[in-house]
PDB file of N, CA and C in Angstrom:
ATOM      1  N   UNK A   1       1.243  -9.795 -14.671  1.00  0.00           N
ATOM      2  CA  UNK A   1       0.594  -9.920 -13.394  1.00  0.00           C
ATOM      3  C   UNK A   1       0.208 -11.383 -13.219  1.00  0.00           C
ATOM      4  N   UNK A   2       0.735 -11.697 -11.901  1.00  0.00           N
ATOM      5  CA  UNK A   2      -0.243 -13.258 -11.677  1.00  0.00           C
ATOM      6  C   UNK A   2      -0.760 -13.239 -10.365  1.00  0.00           C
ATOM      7  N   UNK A   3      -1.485 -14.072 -10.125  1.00  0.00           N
ATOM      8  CA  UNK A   3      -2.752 -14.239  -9.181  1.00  0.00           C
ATOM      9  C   UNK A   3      -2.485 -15.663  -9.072  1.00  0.00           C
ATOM     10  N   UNK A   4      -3.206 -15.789  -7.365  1.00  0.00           N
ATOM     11  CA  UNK A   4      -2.862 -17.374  -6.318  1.00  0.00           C
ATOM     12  C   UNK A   4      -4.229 -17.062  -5.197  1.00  0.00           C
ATOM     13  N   UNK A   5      -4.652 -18.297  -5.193  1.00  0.00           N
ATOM     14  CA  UNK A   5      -5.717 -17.971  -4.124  1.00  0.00           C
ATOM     15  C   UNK A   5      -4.407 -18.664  -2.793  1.00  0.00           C
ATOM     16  N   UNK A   6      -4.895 -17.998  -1.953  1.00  0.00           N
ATOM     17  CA  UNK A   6      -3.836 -18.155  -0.179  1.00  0.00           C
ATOM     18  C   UNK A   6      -4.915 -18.175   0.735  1.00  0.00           C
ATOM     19  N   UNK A   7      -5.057 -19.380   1.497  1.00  0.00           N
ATOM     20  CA  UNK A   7      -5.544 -19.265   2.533  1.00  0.00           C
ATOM     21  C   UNK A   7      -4.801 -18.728   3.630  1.00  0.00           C
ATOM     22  N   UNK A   8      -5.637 -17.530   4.666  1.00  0.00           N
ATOM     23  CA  UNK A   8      -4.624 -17.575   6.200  1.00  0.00           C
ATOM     24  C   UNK A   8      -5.813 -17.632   6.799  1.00  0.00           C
ATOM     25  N   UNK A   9      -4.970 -18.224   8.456  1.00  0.00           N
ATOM     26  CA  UNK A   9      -6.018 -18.575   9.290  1.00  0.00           C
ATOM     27  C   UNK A   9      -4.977 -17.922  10.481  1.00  0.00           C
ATOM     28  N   UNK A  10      -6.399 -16.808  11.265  1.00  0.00           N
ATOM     29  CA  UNK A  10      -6.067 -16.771  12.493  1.00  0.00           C
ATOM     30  C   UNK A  10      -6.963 -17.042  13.609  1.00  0.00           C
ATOM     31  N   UNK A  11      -6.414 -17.550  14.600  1.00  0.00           N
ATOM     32  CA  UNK A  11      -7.164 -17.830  15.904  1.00  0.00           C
ATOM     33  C   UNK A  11      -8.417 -18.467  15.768  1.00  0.00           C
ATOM     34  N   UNK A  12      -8.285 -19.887  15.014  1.00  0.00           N
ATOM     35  CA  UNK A  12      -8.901 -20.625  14.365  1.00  0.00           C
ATOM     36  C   UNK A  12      -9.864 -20.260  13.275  1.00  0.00           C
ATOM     37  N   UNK A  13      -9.966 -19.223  12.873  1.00  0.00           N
ATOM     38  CA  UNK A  13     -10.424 -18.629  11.923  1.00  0.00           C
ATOM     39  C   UNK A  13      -9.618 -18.885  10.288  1.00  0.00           C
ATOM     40  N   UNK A  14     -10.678 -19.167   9.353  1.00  0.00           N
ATOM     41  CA  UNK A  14     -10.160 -19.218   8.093  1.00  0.00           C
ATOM     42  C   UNK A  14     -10.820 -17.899   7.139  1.00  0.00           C
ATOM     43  N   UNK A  15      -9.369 -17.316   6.026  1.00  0.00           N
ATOM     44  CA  UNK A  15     -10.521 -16.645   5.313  1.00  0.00           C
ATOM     45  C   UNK A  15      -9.461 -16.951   3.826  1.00  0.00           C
ATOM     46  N   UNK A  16      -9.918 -17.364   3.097  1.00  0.00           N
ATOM     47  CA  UNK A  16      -9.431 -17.204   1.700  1.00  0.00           C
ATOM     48  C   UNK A  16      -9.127 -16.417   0.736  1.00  0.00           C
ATOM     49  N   UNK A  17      -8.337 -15.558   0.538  1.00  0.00           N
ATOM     50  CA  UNK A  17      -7.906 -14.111  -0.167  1.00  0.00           C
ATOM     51  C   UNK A  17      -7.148 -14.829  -1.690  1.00  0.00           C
ATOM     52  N   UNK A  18      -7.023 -13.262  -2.636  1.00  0.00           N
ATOM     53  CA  UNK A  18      -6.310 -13.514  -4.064  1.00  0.00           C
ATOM     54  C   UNK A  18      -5.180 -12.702  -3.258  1.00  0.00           C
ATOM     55  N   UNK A  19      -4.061 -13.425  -3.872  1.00  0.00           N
ATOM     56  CA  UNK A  19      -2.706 -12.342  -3.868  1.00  0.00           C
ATOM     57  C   UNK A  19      -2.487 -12.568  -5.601  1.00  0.00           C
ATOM     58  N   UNK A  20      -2.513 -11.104  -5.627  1.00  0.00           N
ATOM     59  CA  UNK A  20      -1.783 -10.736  -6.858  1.00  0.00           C
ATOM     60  C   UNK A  20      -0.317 -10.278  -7.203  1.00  0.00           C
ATOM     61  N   UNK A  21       0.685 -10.400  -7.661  1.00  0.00           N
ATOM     62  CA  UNK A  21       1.799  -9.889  -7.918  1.00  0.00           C
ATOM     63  C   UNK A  21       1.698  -9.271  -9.192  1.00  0.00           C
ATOM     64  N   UNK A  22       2.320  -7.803  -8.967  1.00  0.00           N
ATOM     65  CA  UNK A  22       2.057  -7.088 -10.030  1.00  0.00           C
ATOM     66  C   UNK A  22       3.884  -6.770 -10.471  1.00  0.00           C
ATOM     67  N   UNK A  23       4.020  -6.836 -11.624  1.00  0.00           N
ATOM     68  CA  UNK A  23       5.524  -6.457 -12.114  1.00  0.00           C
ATOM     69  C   UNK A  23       5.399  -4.817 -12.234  1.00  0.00           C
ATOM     70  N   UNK A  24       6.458  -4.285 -11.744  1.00  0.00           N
ATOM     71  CA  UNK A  24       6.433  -2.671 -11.905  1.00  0.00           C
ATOM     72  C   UNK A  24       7.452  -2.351 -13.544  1.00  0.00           C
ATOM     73  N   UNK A  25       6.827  -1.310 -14.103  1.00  0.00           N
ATOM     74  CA  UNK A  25       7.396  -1.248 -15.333  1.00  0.00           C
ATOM     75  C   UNK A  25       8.935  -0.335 -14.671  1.00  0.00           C
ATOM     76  N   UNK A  26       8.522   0.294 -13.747  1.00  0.00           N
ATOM     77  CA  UNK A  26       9.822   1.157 -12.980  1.00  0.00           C
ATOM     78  C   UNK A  26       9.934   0.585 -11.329  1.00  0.00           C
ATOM     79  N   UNK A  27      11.314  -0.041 -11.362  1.00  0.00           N
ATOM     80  CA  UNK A  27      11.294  -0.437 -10.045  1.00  0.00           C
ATOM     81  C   UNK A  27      11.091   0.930  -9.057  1.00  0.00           C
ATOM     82  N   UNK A  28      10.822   0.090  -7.136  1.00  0.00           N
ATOM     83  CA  UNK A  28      10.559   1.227  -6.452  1.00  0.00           C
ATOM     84  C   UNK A  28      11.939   1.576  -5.692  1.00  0.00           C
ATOM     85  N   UNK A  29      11.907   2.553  -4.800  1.00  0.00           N
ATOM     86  CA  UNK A  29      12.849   3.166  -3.856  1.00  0.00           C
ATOM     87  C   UNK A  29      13.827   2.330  -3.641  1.00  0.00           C
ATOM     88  N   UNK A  30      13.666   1.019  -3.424  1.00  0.00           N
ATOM     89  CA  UNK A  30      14.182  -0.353  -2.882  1.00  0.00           C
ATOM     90  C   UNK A  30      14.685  -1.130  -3.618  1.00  0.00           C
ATOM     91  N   UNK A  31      14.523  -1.180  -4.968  1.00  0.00           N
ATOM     92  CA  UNK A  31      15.071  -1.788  -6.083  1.00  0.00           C
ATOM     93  C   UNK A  31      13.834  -3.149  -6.508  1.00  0.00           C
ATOM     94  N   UNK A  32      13.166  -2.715  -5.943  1.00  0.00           N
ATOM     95  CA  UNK A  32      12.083  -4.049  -5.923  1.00  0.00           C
ATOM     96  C   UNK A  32      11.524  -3.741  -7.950  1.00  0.00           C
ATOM     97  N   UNK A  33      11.111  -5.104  -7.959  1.00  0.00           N
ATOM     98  CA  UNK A  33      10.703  -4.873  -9.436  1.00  0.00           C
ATOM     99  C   UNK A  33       9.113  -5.447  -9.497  1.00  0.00           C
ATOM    100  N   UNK A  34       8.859  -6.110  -8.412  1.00  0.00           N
ATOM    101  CA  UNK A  34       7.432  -6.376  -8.304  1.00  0.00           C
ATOM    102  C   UNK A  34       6.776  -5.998  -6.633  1.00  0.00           C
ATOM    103  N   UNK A  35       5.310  -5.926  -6.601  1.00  0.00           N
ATOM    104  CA  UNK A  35       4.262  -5.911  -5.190  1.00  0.00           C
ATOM    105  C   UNK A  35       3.623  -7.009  -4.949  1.00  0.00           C
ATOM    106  N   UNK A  36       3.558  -7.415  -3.992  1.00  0.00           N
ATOM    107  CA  UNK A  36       2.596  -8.621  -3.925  1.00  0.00           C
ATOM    108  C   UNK A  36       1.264  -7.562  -3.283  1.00  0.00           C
ATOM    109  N   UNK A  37      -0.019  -7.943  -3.722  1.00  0.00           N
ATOM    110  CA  UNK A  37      -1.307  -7.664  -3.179  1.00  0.00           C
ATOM    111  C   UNK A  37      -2.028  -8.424  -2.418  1.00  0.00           C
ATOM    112  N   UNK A  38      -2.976  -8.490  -1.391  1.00  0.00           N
ATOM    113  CA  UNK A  38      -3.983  -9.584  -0.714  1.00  0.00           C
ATOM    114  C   UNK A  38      -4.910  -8.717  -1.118  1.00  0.00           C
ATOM    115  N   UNK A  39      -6.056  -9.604  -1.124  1.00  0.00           N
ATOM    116  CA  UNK A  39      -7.292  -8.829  -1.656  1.00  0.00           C
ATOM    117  C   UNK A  39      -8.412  -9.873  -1.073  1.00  0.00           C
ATOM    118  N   UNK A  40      -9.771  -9.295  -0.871  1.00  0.00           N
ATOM    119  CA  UNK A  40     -10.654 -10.485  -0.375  1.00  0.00           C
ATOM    120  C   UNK A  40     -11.782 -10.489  -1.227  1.00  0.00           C
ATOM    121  N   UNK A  41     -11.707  -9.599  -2.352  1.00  0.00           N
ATOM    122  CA  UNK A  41     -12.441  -9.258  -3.069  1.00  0.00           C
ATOM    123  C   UNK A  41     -12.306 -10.321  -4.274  1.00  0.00           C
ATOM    124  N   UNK A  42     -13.756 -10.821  -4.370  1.00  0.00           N
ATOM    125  CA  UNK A  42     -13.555 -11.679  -5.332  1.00  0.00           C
ATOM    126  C   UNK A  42     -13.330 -11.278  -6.940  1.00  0.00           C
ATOM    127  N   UNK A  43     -13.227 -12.369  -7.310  1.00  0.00           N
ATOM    128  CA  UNK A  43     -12.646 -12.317  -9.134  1.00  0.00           C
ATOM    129  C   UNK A  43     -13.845 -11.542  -9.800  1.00  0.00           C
ATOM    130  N   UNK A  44     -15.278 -12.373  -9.537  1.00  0.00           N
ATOM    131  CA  UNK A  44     -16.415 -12.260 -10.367  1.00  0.00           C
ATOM    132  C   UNK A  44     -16.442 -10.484  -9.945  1.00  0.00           C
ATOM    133  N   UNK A  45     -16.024  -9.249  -8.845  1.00  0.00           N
ATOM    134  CA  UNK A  45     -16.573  -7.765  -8.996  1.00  0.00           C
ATOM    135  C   UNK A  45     -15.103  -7.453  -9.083  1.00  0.00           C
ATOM    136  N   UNK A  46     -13.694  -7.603  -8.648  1.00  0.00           N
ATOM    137  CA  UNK A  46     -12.685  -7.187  -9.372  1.00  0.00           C
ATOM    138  C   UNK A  46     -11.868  -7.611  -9.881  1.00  0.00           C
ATOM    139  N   UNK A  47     -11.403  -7.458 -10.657  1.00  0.00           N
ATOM    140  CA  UNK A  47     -10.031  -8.145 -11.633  1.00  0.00           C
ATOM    141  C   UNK A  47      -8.951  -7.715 -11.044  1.00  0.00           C
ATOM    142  N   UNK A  48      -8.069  -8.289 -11.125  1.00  0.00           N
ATOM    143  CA  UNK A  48      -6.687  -8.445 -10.378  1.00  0.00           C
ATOM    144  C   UNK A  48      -6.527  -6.861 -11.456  1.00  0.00           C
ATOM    145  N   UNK A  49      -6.506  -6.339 -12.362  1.00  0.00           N
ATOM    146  CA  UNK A  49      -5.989  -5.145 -12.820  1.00  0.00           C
ATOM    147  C   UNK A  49      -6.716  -4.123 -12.113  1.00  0.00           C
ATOM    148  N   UNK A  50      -7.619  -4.178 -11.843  1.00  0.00           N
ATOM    149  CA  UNK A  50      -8.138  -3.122 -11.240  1.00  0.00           C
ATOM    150  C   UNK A  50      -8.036  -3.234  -9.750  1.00  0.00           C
ATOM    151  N   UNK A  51      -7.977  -4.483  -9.557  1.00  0.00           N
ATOM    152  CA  UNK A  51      -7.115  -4.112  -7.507  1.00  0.00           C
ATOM    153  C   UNK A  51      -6.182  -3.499  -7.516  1.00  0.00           C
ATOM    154  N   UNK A  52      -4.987  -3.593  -8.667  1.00  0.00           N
ATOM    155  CA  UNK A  52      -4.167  -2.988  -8.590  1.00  0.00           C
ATOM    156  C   UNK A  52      -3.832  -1.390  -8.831  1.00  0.00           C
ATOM    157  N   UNK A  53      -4.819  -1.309  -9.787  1.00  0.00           N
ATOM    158  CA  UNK A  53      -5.115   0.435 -10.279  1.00  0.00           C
ATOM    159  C   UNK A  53      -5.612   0.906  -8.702  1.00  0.00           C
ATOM    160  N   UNK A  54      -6.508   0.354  -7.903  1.00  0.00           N
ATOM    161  CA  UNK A  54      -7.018   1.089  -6.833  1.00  0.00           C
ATOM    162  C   UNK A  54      -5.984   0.909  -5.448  1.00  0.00           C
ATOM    163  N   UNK A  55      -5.099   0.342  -5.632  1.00  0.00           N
ATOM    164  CA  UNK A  55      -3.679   0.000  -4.713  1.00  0.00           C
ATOM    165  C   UNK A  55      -3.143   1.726  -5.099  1.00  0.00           C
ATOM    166  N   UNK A  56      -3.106   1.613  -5.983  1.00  0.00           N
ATOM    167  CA  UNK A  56      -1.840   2.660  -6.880  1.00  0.00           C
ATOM    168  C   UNK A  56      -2.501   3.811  -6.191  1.00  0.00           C
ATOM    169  N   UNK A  57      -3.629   4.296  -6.325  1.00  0.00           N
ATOM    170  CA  UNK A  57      -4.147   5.425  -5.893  1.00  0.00           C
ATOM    171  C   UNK A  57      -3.766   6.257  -4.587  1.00  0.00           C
ATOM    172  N   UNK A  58      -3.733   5.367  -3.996  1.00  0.00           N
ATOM    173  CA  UNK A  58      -3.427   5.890  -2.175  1.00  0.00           C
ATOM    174  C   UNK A  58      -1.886   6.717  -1.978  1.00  0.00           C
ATOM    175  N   UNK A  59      -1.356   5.801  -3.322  1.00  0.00           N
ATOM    176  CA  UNK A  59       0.316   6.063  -2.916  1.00  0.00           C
ATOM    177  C   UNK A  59       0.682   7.618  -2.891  1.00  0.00           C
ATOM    178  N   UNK A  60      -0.206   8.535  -3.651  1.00  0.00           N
ATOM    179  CA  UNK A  60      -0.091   9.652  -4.115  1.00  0.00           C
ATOM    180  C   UNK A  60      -0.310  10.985  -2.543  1.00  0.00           C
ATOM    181  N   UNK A  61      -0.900  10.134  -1.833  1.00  0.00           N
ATOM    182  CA  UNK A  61      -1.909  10.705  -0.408  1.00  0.00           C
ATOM    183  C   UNK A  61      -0.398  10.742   0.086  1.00  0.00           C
ATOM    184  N   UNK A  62      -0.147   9.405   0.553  1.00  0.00           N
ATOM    185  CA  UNK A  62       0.983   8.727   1.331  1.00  0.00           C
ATOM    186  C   UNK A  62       2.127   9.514   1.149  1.00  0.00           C
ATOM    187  N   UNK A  63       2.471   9.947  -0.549  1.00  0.00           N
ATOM    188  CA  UNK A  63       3.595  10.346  -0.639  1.00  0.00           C
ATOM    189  C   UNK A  63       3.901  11.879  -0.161  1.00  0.00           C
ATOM    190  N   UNK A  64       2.305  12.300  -0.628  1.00  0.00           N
ATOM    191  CA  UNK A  64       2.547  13.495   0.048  1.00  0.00           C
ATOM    192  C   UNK A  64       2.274  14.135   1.195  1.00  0.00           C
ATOM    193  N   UNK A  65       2.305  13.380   2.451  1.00  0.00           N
ATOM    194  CA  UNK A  65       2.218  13.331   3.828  1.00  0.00           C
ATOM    195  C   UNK A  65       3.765  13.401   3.915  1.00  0.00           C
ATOM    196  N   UNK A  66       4.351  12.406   3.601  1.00  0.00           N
ATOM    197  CA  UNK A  66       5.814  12.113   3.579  1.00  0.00           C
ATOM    198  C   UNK A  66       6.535  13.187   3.214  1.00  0.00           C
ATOM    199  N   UNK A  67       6.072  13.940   2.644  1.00  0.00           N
ATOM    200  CA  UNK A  67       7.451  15.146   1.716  1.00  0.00           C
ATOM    201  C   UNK A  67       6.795  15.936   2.437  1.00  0.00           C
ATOM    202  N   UNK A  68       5.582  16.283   3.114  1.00  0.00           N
ATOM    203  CA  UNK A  68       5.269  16.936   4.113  1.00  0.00           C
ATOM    204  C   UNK A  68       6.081  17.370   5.652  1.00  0.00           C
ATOM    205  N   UNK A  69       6.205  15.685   6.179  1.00  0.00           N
ATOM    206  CA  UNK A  69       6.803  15.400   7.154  1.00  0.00           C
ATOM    207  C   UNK A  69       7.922  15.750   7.237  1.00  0.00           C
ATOM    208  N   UNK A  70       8.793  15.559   6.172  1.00  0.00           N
ATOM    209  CA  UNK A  70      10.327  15.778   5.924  1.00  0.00           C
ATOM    210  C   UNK A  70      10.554  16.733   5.814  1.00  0.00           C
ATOM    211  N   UNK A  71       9.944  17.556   4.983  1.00  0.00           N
ATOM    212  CA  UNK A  71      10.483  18.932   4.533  1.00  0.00           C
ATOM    213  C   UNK A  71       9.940  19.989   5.552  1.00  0.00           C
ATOM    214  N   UNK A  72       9.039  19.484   6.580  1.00  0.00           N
ATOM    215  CA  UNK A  72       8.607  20.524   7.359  1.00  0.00           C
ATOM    216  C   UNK A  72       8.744  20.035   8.789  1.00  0.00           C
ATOM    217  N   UNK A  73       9.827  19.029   9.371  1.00  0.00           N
ATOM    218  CA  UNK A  73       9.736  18.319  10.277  1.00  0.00           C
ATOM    219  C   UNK A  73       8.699  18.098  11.335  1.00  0.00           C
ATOM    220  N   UNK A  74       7.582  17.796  10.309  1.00  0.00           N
ATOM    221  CA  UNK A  74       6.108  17.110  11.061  1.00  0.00           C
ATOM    222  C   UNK A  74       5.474  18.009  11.797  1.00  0.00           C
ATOM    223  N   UNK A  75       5.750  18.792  12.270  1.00  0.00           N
ATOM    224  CA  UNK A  75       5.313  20.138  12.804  1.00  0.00           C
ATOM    225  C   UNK A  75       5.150  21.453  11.959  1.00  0.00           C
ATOM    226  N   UNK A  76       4.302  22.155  12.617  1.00  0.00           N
ATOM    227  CA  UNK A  76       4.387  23.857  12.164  1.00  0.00           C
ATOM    228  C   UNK A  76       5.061  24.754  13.704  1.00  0.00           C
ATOM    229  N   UNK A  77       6.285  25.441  13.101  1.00  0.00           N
ATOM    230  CA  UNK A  77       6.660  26.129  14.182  1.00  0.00           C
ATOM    231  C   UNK A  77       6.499  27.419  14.093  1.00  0.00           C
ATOM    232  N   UNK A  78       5.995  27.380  15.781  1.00  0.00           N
ATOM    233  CA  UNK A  78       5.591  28.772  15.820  1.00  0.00           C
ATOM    234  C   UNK A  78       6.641  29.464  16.865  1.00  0.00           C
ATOM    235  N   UNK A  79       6.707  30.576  16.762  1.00  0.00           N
ATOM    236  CA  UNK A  79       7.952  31.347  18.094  1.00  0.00           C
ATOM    237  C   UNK A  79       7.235  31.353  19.512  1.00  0.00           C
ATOM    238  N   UNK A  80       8.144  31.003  20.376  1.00  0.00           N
ATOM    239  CA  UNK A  80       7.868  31.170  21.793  1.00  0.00           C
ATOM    240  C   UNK A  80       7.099  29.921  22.138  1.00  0.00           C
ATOM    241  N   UNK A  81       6.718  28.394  21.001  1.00  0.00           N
ATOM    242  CA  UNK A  81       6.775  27.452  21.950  1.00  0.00           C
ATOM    243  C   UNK A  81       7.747  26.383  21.886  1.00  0.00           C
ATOM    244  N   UNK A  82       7.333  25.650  22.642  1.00  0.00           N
ATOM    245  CA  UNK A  82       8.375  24.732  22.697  1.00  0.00           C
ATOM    246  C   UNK A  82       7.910  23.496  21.782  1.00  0.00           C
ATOM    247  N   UNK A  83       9.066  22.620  21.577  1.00  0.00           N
ATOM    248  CA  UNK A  83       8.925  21.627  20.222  1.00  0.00           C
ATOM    249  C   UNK A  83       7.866  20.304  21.205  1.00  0.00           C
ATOM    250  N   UNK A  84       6.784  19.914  20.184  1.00  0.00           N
ATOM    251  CA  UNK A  84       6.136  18.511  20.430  1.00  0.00           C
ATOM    252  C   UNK A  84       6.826  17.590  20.921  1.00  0.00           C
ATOM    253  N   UNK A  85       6.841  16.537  21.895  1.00  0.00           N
ATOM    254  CA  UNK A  85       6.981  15.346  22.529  1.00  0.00           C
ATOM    255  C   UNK A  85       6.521  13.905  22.057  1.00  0.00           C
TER     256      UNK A  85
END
């Protein structure tokens, strides 16, 4: 894992974030072998390992919305109406 402080600025606004890049021990869907992270959370309450442990968490929600969506084409059908718009 490595870490970069990045400034971005919008609409004259500045804010200073960590991006972390984390190496995946198993690439993803995409063939990717690493994530980049932004984070605004400083060093001194999280460590770049644990931004990343709490990144990881969500994916599990996400994924299973997704196999939701697909396998049940986003809807519940019922007889006699007609399909969502």
């Amino acid at each position: 894992m490595s870490e970069q402080t990045v400034a971005l600025t919008y609409g004259g606004n500045g804010l200073k974030v960590r991006r972390l890049v984390v190496r995946l021990k198993t690439a993803t869907r995409d063939g990717k072998g690493e994530i980049a992270l932004l984070t605004s959370l400083p060093q001194t309450i999280a460590s770049a390992e644990y931004v990343a442990e709490l990144y990881r968490e969500p994916w599990s929600v996400e994924t299973l919305f997704q196999t939701v969506t697909k396998n049940f084409l986003g809807e519940i059908i019922f007889l006699n109406y007609p399909k969502a718009k």
